[in-house]
Protein backbone atom coordinates (compact mmCIF):
# COMPACT_ATOMS: atom_id res chain seq x y z
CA UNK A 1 120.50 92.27 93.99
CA UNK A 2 118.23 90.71 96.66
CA UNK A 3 118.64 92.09 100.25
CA UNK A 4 117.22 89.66 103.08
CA UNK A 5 114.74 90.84 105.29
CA UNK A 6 113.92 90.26 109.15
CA UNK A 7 110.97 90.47 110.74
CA UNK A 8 109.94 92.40 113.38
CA UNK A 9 108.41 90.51 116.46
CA UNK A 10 105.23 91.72 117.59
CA UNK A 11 104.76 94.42 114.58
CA UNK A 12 103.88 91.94 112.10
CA UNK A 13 106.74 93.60 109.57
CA UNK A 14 109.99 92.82 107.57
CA UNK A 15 112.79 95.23 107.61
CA UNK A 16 116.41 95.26 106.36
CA UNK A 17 118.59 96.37 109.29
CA UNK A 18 121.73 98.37 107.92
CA UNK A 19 123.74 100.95 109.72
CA UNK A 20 125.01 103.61 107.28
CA UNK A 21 128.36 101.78 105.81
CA UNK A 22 126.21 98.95 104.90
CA UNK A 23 123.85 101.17 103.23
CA UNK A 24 126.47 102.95 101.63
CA UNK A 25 127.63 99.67 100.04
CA UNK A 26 123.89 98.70 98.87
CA UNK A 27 123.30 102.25 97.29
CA UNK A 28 127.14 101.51 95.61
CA UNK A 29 125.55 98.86 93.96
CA UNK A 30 121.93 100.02 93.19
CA UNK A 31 124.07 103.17 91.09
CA UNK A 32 125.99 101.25 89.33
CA UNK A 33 123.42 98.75 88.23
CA UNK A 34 121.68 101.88 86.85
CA UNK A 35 117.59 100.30 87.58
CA UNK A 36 114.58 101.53 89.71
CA UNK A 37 115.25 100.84 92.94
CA UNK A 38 112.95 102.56 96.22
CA UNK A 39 114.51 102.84 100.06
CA UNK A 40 112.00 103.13 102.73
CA UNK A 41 112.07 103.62 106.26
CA UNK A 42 110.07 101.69 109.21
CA UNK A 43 108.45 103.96 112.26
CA UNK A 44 105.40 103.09 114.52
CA UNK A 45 103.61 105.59 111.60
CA UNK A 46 104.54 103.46 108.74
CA UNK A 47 103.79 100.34 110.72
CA UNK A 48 100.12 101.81 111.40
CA UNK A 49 99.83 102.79 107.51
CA UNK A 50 101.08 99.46 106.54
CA UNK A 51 98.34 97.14 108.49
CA UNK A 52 95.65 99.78 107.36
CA UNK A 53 96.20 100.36 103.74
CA UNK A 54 96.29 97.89 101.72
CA UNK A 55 98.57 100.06 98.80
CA UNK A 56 100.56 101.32 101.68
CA UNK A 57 101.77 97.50 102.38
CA UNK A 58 101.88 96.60 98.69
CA UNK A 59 104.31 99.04 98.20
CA UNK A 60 106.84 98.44 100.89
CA UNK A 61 106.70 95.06 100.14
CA UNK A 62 108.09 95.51 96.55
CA UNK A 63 110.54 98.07 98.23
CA UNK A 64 114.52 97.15 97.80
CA UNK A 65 115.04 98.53 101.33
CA UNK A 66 113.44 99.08 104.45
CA UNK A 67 114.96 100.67 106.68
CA UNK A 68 114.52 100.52 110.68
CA UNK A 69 113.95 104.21 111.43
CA UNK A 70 112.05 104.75 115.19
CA UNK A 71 113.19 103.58 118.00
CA UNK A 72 110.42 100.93 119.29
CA UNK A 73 110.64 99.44 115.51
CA UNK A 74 114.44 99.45 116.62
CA UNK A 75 114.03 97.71 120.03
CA UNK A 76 111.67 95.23 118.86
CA UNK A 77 114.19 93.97 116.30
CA UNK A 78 117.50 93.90 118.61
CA UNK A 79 116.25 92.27 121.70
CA UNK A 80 118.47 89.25 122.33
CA UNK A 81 120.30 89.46 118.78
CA UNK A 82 123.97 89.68 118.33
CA UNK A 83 125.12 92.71 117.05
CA UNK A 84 128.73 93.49 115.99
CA UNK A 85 128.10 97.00 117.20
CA UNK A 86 125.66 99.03 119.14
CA UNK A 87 122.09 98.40 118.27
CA UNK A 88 121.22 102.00 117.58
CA UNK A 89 124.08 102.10 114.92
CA UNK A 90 121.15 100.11 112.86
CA UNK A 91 118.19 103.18 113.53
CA UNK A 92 118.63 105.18 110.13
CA UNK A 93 116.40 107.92 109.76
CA UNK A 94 117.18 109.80 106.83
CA UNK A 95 119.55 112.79 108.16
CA UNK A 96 121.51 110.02 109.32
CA UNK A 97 122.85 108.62 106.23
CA UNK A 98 122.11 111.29 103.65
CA UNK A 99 125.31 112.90 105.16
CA UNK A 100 127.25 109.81 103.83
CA UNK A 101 126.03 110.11 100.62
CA UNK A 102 129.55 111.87 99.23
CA UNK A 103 131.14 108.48 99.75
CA UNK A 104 128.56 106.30 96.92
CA UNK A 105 130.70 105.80 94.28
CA UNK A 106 129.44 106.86 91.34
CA UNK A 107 127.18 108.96 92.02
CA UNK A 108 127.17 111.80 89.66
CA UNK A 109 123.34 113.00 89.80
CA UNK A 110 120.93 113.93 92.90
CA UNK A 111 117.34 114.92 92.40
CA UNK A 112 115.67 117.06 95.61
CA UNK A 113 111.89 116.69 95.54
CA UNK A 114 110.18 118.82 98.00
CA UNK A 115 109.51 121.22 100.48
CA UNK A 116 108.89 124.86 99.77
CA UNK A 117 111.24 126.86 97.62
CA UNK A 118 113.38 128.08 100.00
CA UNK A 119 113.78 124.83 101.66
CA UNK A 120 114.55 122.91 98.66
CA UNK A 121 117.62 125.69 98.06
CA UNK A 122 119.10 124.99 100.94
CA UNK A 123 118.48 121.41 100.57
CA UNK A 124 120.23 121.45 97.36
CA UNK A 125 123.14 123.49 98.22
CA UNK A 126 123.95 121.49 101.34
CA UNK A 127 123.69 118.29 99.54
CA UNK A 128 126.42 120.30 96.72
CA UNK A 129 128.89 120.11 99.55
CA UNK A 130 127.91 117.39 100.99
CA UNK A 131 128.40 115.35 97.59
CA UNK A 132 130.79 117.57 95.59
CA UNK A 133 131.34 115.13 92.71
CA UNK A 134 127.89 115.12 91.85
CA UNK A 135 125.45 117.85 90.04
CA UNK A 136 122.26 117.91 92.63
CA UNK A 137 119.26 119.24 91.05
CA UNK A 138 115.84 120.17 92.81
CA UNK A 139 111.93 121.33 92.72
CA UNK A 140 109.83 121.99 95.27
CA UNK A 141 107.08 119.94 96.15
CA UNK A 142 104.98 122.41 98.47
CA UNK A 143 101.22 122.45 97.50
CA UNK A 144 100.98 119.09 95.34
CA UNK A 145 98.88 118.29 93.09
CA UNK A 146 98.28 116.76 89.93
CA UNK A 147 99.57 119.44 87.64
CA UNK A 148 102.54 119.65 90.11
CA UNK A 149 103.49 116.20 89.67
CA UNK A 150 103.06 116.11 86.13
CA UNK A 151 105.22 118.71 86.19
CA UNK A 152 108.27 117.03 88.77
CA UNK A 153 107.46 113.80 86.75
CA UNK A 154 108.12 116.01 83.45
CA UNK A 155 111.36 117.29 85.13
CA UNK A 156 112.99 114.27 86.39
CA UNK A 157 113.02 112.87 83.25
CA UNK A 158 114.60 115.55 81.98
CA UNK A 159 117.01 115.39 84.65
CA UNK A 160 117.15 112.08 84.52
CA UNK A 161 118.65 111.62 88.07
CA UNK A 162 120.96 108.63 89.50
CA UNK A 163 119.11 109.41 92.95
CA UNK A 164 116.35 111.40 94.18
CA UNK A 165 115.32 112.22 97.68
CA UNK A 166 111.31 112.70 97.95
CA UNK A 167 109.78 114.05 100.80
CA UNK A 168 106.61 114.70 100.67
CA UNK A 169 105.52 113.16 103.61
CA UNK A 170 103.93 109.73 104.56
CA UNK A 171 101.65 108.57 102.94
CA UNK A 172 101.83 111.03 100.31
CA UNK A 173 105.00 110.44 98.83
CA UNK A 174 104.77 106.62 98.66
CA UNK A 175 101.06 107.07 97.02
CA UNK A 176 103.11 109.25 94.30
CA UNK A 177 105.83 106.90 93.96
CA UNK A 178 103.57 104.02 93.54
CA UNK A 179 101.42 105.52 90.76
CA UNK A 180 104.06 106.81 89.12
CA UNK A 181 107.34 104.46 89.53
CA UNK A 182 106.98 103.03 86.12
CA UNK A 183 107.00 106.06 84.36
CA UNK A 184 109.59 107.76 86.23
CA UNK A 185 113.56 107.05 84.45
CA UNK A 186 115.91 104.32 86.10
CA UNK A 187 117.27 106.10 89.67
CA UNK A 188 116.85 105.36 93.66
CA UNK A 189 114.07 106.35 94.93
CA UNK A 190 114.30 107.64 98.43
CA UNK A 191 111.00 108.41 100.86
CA UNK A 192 112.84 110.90 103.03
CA UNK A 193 109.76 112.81 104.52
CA UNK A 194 110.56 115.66 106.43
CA UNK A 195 114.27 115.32 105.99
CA UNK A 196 114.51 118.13 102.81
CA UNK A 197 113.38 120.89 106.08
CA UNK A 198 116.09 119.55 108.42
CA UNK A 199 118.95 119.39 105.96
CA UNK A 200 118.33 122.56 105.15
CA UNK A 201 117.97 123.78 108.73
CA UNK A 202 115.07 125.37 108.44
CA UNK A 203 113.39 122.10 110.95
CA UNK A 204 115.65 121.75 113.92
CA UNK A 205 116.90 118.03 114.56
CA UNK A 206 116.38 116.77 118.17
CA UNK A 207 119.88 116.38 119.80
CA UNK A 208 121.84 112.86 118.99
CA UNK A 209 121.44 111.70 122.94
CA UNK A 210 117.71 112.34 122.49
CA UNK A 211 117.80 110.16 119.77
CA UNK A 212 119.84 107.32 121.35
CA UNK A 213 117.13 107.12 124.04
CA UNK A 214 114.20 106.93 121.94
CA UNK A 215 112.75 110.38 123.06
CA UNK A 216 112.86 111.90 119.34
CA UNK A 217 108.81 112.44 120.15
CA UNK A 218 109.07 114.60 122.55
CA UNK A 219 111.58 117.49 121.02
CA UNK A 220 108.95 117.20 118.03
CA UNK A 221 105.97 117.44 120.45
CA UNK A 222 107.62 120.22 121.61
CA UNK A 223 108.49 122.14 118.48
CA UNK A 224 104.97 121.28 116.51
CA UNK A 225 102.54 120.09 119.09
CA UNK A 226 99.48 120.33 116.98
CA UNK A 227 101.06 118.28 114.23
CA UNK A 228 102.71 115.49 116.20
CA UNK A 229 99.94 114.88 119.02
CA UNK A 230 98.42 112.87 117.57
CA UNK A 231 101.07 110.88 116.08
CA UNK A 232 102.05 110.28 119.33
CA UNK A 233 99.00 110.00 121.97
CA UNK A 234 96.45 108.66 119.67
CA UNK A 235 98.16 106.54 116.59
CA UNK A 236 99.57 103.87 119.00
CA UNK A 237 95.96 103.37 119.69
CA UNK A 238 95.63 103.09 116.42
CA UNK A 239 98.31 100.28 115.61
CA UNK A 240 97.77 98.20 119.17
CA UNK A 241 93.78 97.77 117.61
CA UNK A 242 95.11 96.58 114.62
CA UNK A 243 97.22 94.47 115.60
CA UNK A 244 95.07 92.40 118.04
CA UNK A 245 92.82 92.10 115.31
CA UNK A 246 95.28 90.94 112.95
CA UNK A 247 96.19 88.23 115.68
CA UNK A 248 92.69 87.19 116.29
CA UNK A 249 92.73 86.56 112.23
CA UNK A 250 95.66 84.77 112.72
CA UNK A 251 93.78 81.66 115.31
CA UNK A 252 91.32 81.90 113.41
């Protein structure tokens, strides 16, 4: 199953826009063809990553799905389309449609990568209600390192998982699911990031409206200003540098 990709002016990226029903569907299929399949998300972070590591853009290249999750990756890609809804039905960051995932048919085993111990828990038991009619399995992922992935990488093929949500955080857990997709079993392979914390409610989700206008920054800055200044004050910096140098490539 090929999805088709759109690009995203200015950015220099490809993305598959979905909102969560037409994720649901894809996922529908991706479990009952039983393969490897990897769902990624699209932010201003990735986008910086992407034009700056070369592994980074190899990898969400050969990604099934990329989804549009930040709001100026979002706004880039609707101006002057034609939507059948509202544009921001298409942003899907990952607390947005793991809460659908009781409705993939069948889906009988989830795999929760991540976090600290008590995190995970919680992660895992909310995802048990959320998606009763599967068995959801997990192991923290707080202090990696080799022995620690040889370790998850031991377990999940035990498990042997129809799904499994990593979050390790960017780059990290792409780097691991690069190096180690072909020796992992058949599942779909979700980078979820800092998703495990918030499901679990231990990381406090900015409010919806905050989301809807793009201002998802700011209730982070707020909450963990040492860890998101930068993100936010100095990596556009970052990505506009890159970018006029990959368009001064480009006349040349």
């Amino acid at each position: 199953m090929k999805l088709q990709r759109q690009q995203i002016p200015v950015l220099g990226v490809d993305a598959t826009p979905l909102d969560v029903a037409g994720l649901t569907e894809v996922l529908d299929k991706f479990v009952a063809d039983g393969g490897t399949r990897t769902v990624v998300g699209h932010n201003l972070h990735s986008v910086t990553l992407f034009h700056s590591e070369p592994e980074f853009r190899t990898f969400y290249e050969n990604s099934d799905v990329v989804l549009i999750d930040g709001a100026p990756v979002l706004w880039l890609w609707g101006r002057g389309r034609k939507l059948a809804g509202p544009v921001m039905d298409y942003r899907l960051g990952s607390t947005d449609w793991i809460p659908a995932l009781g409705q993939v048919s069948g889906l009988r085993r989830i795999a929760v990568v991540g976090a600290g111990p008590v995190a995970n828990a919680r992660a895992v038991a909310k995802l048990q209600a959320i998606a009763p009619a599967a068995s959801v399995s997990g192991m923290p992922g707080e202090g990696w390192d080799e022995e620690l992935e040889e370790e998850v990488t031991a377990w999940l093929a035990e498990q042997r998982p129809q799904l499994v949500l990593i979050g390790l955080g960017m780059p990290l857990q792409e780097k691991v699911l690069r190096r180690r997709l072909d020796s992992l079993p058949p599942a779909v392979y979700c980078a979820v990031g800092g998703a495990i914390e918030q499901i679990a409610g231990i990381q406090k989700l900015a409010p919806r409206w905050l989301g809807r206008l793009g201002l998802e920054w700011a209730w982070r800055l707020l909450l963990h200003p040492r860890r998101v200044a930068y993100r936010v004050f100095g990596e556009p910096w970052v990505l506009l540098g890159l970018l006029v140098r990959r368009r001064l490539r480009g006349q040349r």
